[in-house]
Structures are given as C-alpha cells and as structure tokens.
PDB file of N, CA and C in Angstrom:
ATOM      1  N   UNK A   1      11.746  -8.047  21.609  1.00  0.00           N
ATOM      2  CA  UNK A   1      12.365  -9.334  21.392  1.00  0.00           C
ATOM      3  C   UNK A   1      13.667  -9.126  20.635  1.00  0.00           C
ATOM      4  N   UNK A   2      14.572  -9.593  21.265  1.00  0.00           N
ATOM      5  CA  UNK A   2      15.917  -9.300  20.669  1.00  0.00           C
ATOM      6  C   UNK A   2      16.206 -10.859  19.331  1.00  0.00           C
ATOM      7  N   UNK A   3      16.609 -10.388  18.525  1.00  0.00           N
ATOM      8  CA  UNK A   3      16.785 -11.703  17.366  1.00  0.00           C
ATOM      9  C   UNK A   3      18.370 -11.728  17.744  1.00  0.00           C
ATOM     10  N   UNK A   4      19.058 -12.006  16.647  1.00  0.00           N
ATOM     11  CA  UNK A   4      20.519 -12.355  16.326  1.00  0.00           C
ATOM     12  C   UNK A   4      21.546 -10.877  16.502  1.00  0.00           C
ATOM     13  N   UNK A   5      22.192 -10.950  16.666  1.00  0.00           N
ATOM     14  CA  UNK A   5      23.364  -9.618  17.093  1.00  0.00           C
ATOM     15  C   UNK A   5      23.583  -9.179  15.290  1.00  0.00           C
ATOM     16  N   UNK A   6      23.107  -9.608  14.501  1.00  0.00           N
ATOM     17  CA  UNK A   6      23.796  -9.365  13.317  1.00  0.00           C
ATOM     18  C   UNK A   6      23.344  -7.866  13.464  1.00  0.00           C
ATOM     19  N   UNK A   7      23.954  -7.111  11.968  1.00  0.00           N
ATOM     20  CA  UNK A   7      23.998  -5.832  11.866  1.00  0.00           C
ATOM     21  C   UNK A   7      22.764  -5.243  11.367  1.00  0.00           C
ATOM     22  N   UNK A   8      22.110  -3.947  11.520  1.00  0.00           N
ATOM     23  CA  UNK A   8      20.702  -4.028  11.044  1.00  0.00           C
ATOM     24  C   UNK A   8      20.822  -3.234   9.741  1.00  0.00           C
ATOM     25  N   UNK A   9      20.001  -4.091   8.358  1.00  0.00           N
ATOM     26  CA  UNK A   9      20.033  -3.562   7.080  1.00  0.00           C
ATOM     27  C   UNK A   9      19.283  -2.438   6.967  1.00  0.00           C
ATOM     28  N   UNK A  10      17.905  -1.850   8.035  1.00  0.00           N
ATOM     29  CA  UNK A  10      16.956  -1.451   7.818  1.00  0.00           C
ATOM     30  C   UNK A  10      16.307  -1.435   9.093  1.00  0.00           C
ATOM     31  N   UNK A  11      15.267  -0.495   9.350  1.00  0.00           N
ATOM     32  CA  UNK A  11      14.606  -0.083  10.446  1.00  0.00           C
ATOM     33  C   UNK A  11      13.763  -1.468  10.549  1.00  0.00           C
ATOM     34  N   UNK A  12      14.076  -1.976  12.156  1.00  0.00           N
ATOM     35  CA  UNK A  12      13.501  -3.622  12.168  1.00  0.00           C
ATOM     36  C   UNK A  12      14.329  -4.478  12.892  1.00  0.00           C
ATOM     37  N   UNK A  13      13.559  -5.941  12.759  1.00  0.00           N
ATOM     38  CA  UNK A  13      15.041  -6.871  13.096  1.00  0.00           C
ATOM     39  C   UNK A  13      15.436  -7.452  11.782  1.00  0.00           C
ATOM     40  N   UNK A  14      16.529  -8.258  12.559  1.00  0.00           N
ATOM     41  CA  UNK A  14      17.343  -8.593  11.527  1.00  0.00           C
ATOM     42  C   UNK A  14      17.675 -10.273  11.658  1.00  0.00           C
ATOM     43  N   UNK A  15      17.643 -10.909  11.120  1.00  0.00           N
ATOM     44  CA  UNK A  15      17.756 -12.238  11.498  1.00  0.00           C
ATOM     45  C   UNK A  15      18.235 -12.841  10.544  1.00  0.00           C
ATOM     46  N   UNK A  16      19.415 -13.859  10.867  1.00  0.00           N
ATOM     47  CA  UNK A  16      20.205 -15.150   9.953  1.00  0.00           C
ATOM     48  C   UNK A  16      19.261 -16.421   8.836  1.00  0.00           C
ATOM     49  N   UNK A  17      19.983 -16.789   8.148  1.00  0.00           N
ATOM     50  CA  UNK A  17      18.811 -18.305   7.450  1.00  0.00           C
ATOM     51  C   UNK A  17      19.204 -19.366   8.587  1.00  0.00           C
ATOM     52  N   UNK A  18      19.830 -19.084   9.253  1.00  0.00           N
ATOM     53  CA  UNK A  18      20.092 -20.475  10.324  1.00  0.00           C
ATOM     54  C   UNK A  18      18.826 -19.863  11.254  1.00  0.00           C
ATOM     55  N   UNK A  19      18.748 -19.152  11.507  1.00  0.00           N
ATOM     56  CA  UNK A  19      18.357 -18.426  12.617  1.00  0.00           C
ATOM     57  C   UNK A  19      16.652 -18.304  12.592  1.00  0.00           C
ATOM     58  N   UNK A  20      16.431 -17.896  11.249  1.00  0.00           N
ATOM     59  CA  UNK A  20      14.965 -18.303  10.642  1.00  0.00           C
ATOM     60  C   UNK A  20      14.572 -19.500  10.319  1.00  0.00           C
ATOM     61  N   UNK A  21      15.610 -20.705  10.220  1.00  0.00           N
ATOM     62  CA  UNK A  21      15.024 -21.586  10.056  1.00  0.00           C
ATOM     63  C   UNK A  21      14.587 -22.487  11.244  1.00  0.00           C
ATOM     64  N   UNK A  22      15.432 -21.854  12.189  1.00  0.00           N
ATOM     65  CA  UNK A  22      14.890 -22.577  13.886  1.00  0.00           C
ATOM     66  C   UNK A  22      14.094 -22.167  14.247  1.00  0.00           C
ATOM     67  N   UNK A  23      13.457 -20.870  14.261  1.00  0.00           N
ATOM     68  CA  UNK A  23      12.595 -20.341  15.049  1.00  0.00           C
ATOM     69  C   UNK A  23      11.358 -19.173  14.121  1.00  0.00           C
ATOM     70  N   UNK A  24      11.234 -19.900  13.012  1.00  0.00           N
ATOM     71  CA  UNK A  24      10.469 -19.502  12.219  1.00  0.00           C
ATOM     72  C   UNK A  24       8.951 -18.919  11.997  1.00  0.00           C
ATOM     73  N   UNK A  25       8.353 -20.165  13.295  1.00  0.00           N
ATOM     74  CA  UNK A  25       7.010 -19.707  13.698  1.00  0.00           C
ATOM     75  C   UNK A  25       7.163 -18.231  14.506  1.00  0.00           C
ATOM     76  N   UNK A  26       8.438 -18.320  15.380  1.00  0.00           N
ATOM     77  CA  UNK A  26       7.960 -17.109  16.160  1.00  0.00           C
ATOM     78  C   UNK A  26       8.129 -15.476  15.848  1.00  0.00           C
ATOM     79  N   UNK A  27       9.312 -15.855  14.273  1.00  0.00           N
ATOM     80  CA  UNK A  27       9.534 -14.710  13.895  1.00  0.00           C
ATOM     81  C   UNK A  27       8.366 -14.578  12.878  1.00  0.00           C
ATOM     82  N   UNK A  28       8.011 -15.159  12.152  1.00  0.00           N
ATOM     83  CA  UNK A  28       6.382 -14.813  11.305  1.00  0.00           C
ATOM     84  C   UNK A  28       5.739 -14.332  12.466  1.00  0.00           C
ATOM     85  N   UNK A  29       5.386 -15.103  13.877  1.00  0.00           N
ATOM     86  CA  UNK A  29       4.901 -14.236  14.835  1.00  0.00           C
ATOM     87  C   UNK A  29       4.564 -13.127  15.379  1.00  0.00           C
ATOM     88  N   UNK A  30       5.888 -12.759  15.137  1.00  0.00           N
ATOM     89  CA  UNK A  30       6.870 -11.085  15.605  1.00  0.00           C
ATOM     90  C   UNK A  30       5.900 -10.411  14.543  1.00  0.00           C
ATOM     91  N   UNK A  31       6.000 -10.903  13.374  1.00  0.00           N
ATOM     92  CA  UNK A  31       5.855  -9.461  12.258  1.00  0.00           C
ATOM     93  C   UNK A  31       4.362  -9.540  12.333  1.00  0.00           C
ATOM     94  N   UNK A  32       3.811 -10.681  12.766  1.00  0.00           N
ATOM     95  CA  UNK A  32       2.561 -10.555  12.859  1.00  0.00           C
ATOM     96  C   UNK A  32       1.612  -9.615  14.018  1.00  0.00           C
ATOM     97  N   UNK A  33       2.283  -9.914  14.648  1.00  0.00           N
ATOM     98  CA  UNK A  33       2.012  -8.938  16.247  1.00  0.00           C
ATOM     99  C   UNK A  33       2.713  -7.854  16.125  1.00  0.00           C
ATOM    100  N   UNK A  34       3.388  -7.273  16.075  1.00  0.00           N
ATOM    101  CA  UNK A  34       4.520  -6.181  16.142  1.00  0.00           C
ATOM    102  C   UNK A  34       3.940  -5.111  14.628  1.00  0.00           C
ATOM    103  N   UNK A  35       3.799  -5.614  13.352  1.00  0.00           N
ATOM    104  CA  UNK A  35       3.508  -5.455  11.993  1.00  0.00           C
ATOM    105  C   UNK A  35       4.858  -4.554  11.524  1.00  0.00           C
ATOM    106  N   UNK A  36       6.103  -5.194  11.849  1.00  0.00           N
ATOM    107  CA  UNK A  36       7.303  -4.553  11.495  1.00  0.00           C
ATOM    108  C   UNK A  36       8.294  -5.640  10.855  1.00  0.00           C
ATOM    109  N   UNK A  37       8.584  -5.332   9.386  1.00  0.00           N
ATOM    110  CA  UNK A  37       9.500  -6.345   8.728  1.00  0.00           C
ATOM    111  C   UNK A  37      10.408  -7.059   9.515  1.00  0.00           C
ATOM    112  N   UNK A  38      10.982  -8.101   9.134  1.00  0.00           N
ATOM    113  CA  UNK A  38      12.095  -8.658   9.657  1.00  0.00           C
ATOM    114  C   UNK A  38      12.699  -8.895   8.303  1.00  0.00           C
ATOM    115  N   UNK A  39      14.032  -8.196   8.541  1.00  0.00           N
ATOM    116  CA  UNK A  39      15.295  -8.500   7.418  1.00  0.00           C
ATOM    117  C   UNK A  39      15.903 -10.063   7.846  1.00  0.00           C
ATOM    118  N   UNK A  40      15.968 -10.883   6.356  1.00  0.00           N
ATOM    119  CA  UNK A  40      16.632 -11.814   6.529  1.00  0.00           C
ATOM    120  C   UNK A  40      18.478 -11.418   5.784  1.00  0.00           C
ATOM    121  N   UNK A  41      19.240 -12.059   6.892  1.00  0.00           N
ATOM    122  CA  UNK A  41      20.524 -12.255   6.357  1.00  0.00           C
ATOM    123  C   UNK A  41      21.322 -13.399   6.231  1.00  0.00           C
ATOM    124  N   UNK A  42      22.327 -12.898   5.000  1.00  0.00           N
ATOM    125  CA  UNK A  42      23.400 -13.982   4.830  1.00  0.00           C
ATOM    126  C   UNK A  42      24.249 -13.674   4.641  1.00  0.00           C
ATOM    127  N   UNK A  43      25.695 -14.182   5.501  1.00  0.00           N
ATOM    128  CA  UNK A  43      26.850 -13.486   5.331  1.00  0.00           C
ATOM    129  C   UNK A  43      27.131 -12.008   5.375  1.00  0.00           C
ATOM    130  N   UNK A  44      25.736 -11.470   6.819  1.00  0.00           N
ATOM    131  CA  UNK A  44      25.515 -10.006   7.231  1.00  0.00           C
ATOM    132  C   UNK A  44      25.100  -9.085   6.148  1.00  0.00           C
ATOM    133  N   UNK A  45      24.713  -9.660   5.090  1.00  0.00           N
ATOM    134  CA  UNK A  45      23.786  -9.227   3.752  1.00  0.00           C
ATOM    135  C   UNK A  45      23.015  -9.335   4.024  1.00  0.00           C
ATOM    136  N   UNK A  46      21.901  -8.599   3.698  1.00  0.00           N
ATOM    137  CA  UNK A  46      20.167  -8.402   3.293  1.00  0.00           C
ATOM    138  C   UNK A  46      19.995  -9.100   2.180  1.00  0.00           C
ATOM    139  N   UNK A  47      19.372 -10.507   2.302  1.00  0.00           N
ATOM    140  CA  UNK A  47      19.212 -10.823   1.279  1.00  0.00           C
ATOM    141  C   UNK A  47      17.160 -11.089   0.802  1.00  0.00           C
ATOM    142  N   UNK A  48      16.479 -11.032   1.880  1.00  0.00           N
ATOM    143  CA  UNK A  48      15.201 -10.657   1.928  1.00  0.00           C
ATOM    144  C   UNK A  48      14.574 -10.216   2.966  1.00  0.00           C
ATOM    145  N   UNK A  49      13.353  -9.943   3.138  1.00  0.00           N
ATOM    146  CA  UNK A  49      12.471  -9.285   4.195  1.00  0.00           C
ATOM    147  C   UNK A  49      11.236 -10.433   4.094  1.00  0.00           C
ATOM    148  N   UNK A  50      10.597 -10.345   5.674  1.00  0.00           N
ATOM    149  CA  UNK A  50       9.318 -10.792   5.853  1.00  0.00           C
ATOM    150  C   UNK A  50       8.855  -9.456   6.260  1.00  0.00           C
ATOM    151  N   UNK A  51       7.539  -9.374   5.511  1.00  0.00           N
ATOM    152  CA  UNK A  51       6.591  -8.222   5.897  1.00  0.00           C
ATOM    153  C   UNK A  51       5.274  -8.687   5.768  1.00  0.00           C
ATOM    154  N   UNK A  52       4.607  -7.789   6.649  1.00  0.00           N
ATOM    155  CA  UNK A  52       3.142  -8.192   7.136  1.00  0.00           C
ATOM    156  C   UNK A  52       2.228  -7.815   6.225  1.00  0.00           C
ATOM    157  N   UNK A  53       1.116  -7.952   5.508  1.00  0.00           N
ATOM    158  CA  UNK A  53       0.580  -8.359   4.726  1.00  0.00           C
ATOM    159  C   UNK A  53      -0.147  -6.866   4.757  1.00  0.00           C
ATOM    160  N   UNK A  54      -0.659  -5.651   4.163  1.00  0.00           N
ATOM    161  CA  UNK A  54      -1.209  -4.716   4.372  1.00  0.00           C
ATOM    162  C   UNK A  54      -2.677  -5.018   4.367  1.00  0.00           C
ATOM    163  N   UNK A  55      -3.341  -5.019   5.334  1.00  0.00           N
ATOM    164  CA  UNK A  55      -5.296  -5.142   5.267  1.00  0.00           C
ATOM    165  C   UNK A  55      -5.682  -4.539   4.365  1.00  0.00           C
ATOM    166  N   UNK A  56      -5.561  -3.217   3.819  1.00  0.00           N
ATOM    167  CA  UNK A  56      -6.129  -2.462   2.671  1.00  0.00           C
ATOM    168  C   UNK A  56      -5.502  -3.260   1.467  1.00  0.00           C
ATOM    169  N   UNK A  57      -6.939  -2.966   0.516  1.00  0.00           N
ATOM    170  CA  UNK A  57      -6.474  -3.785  -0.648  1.00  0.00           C
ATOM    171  C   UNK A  57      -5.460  -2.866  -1.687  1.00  0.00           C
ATOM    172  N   UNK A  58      -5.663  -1.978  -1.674  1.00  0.00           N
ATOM    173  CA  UNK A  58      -5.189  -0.365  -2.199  1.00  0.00           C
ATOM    174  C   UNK A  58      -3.498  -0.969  -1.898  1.00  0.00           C
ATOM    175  N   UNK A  59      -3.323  -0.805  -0.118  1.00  0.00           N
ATOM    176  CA  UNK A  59      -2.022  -0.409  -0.060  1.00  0.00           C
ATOM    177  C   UNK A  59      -1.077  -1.822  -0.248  1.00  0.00           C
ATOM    178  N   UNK A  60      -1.951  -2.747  -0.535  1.00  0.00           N
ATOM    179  CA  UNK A  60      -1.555  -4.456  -0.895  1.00  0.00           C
ATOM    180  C   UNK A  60      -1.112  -4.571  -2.055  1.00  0.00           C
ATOM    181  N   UNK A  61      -1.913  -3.712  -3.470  1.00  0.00           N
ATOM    182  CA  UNK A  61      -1.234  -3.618  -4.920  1.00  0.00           C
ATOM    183  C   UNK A  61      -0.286  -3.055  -4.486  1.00  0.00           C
ATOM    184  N   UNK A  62       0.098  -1.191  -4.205  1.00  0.00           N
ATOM    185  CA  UNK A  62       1.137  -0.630  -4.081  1.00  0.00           C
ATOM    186  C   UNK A  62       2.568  -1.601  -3.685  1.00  0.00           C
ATOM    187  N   UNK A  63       2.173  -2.223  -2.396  1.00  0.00           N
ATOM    188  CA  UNK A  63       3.383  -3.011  -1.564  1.00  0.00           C
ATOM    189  C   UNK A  63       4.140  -4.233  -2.555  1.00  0.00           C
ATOM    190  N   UNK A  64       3.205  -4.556  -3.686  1.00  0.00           N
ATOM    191  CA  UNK A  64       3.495  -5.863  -4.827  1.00  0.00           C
ATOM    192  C   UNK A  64       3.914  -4.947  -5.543  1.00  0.00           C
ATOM    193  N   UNK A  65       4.121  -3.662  -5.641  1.00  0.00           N
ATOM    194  CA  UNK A  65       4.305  -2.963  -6.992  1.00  0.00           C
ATOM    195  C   UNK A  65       3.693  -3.296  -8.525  1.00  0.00           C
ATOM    196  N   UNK A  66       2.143  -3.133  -8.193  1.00  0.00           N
ATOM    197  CA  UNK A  66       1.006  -3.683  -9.250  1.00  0.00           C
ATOM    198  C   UNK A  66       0.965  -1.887  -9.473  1.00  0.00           C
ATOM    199  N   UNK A  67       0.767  -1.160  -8.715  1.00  0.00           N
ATOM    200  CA  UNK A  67       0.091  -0.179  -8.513  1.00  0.00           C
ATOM    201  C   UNK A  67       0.843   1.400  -7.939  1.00  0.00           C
ATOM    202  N   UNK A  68       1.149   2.440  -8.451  1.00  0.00           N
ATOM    203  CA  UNK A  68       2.027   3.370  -8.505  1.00  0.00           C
ATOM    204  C   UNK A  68       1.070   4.639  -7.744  1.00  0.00           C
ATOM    205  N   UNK A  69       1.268   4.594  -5.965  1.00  0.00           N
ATOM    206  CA  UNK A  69       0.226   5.304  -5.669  1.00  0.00           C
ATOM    207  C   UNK A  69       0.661   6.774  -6.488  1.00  0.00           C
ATOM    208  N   UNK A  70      -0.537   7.352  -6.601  1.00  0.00           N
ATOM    209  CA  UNK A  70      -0.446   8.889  -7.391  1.00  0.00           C
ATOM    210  C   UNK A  70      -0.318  10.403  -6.095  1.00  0.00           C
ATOM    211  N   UNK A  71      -0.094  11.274  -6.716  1.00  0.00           N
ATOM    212  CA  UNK A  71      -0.271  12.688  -5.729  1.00  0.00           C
ATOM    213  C   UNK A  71      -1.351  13.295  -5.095  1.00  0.00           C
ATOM    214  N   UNK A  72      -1.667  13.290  -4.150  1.00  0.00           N
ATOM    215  CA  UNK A  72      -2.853  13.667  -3.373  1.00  0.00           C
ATOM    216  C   UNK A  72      -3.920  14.758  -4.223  1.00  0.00           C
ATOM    217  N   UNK A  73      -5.098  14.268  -4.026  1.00  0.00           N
ATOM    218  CA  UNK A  73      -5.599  14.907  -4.924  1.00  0.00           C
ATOM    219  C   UNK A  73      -5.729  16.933  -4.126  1.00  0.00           C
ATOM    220  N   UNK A  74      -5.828  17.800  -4.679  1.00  0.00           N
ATOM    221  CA  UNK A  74      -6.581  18.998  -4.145  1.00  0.00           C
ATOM    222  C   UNK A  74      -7.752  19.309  -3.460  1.00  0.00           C
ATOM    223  N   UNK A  75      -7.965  19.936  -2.498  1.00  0.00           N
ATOM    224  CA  UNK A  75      -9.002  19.850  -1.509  1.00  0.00           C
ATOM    225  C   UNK A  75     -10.181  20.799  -2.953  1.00  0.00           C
ATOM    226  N   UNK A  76     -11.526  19.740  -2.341  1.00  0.00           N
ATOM    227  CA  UNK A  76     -12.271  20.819  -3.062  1.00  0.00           C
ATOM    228  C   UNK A  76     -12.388  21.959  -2.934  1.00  0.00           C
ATOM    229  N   UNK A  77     -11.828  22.790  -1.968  1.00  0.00           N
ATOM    230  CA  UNK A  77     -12.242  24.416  -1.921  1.00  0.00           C
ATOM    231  C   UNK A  77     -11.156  24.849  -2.657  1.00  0.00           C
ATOM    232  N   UNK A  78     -10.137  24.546  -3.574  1.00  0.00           N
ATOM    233  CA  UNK A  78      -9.028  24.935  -4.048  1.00  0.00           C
ATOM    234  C   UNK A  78      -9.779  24.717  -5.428  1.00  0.00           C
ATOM    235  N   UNK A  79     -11.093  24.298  -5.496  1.00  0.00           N
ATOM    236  CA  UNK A  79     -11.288  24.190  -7.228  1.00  0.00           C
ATOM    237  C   UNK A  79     -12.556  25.802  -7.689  1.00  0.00           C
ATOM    238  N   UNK A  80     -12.089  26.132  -8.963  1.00  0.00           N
ATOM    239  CA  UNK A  80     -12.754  27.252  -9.218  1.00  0.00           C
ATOM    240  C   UNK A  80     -13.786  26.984 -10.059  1.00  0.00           C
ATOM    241  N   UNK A  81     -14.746  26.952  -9.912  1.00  0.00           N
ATOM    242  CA  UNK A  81     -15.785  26.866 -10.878  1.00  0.00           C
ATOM    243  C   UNK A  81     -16.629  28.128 -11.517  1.00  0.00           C
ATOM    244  N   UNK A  82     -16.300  27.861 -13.120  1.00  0.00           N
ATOM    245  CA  UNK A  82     -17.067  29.342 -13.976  1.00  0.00           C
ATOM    246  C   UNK A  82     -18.216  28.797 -13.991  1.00  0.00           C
ATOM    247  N   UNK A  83     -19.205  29.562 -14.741  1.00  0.00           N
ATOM    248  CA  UNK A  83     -20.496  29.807 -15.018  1.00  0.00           C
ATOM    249  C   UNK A  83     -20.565  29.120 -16.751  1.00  0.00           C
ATOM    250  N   UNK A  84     -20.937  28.425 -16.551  1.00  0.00           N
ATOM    251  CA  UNK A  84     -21.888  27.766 -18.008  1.00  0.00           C
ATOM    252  C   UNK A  84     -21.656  28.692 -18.685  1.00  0.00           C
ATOM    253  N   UNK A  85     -21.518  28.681 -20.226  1.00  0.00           N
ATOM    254  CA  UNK A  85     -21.604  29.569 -20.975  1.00  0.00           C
ATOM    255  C   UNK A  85     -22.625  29.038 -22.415  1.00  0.00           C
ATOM    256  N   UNK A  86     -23.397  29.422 -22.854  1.00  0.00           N
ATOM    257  CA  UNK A  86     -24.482  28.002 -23.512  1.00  0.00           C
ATOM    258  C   UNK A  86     -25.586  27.996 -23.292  1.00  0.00           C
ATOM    259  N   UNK A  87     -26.367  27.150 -23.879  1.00  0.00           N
ATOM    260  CA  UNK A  87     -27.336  26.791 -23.569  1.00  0.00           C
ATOM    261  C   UNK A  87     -27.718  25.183 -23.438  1.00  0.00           C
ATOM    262  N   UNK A  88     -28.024  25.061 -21.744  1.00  0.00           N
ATOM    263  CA  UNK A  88     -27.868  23.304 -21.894  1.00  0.00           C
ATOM    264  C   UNK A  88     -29.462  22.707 -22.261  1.00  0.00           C
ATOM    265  N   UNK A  89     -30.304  23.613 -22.082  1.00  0.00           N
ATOM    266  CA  UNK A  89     -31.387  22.816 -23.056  1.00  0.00           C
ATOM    267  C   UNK A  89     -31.313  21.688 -24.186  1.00  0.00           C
ATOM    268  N   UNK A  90     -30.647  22.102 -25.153  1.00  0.00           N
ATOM    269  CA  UNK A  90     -30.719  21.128 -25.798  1.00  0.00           C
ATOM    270  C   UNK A  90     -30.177  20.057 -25.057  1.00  0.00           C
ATOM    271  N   UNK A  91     -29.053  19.871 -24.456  1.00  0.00           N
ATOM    272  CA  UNK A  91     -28.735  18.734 -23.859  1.00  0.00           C
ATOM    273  C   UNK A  91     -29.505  17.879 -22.828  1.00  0.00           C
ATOM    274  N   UNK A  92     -30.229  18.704 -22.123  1.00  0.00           N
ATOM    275  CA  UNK A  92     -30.924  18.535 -21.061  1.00  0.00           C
ATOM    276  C   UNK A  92     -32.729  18.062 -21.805  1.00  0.00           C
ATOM    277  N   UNK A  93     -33.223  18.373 -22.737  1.00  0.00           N
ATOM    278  CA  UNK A  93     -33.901  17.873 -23.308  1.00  0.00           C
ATOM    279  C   UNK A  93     -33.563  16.369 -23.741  1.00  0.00           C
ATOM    280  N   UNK A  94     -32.301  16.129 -24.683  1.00  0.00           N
ATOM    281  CA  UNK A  94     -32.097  14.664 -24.733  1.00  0.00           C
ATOM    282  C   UNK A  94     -31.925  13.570 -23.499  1.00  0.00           C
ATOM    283  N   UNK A  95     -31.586  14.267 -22.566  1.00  0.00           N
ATOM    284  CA  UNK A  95     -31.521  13.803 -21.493  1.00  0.00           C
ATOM    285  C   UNK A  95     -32.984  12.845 -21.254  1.00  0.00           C
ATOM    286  N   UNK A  96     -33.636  13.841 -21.061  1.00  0.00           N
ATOM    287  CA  UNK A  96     -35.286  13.587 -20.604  1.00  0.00           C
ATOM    288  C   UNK A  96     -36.076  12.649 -21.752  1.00  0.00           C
ATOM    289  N   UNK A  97     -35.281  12.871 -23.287  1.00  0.00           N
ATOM    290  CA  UNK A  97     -36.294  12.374 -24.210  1.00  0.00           C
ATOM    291  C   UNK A  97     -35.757  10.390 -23.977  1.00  0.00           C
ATOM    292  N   UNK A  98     -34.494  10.678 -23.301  1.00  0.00           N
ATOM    293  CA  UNK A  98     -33.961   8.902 -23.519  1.00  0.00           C
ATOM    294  C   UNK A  98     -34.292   8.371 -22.356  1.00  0.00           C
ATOM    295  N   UNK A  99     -34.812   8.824 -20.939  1.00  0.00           N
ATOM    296  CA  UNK A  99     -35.602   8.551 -20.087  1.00  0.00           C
ATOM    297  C   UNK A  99     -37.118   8.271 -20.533  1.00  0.00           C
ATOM    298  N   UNK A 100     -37.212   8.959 -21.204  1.00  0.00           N
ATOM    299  CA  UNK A 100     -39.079   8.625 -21.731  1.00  0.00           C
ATOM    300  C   UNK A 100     -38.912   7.669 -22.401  1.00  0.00           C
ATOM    301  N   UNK A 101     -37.928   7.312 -23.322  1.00  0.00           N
ATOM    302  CA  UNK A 101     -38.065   5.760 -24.358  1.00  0.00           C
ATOM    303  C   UNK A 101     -38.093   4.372 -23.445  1.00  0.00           C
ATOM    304  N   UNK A 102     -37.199   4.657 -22.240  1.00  0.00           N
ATOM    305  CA  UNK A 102     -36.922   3.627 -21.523  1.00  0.00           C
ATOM    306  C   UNK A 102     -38.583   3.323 -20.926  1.00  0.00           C
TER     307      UNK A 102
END
C-alpha cells in the first residue's frame, strides 16, 4: 500500500497529519496487518510513529522503555562447577529439622 510521496524518516511508511487524519482507520489497519510502524509527518519532519503493540509482555515494557533488556545470558555448558568443599551436614540437617516442626 503506497501512503503519501513524502520522504521516508525510517524503515516503513510515512504519512502526513492531513493524510492521517482522512484515512486513519486504514492506516491503524496497515500497522495492524502488516505489524510495521507508520511515521507520522509534518512539514516532511518525523514528528511521531504508530506502532503495533508487541504481544509479549517482556517486549511491551522494553518498547515503553519501563524495562532495559539485559545481555544474553551464557549457555549452561559454558558454566564450571567445583566440588563442595565442607561439610553440608550441618546445613542439611537444619534443613530436615524445620521440615519436621512444620
């Protein structure tokens, strides 16, 4: 679907406030079906975006900037695990003695 000839701010379309305000249902439409922003312009400025709502709740904070996704975690076979050094009895006894009170 071709929108307005204006210039594109960003990977997407690009569409006028005259232009969104005529045909508004069909461009909410677009981003709804398509799930690709539409830049709004004024005076061939970017002055906002419609974007489609992310289903994950995760990537819904990130997109509000609530939420600062972090660095992938390491595969577990990249983790090294030593050998106990100790004795976990005692621990492992309290364990068992606060199960028996319950």
């Amino acid at each position: 679907m071709a929108m307005s000839g204006h210039k594109k701010q960003f990977v997407g379309i690009s569409v006028g406030i005259k232009e969104l305000k005529d045909r508004a249902s069909e461009i909410i439409a677009t981003v709804q079906r398509t799930g690709r922003a539409v830049s709004i312009t004024k005076n061939n400025q970017e002055v906002a975006r419609i974007m489609p709502i992310p289903a994950n709740p995760r990537e819904r904070l990130v997109a509000a900037g609530l939420v600062k996704p972090g660095s992938k975690p390491r595969p577990l076979g990249d983790l090294k695990l030593s050998e106990m050094n100790g004795d976990a009895s005692v621990a492992i006894g309290a364990i068992i003695a606060d199960r028996d009170d319950r």
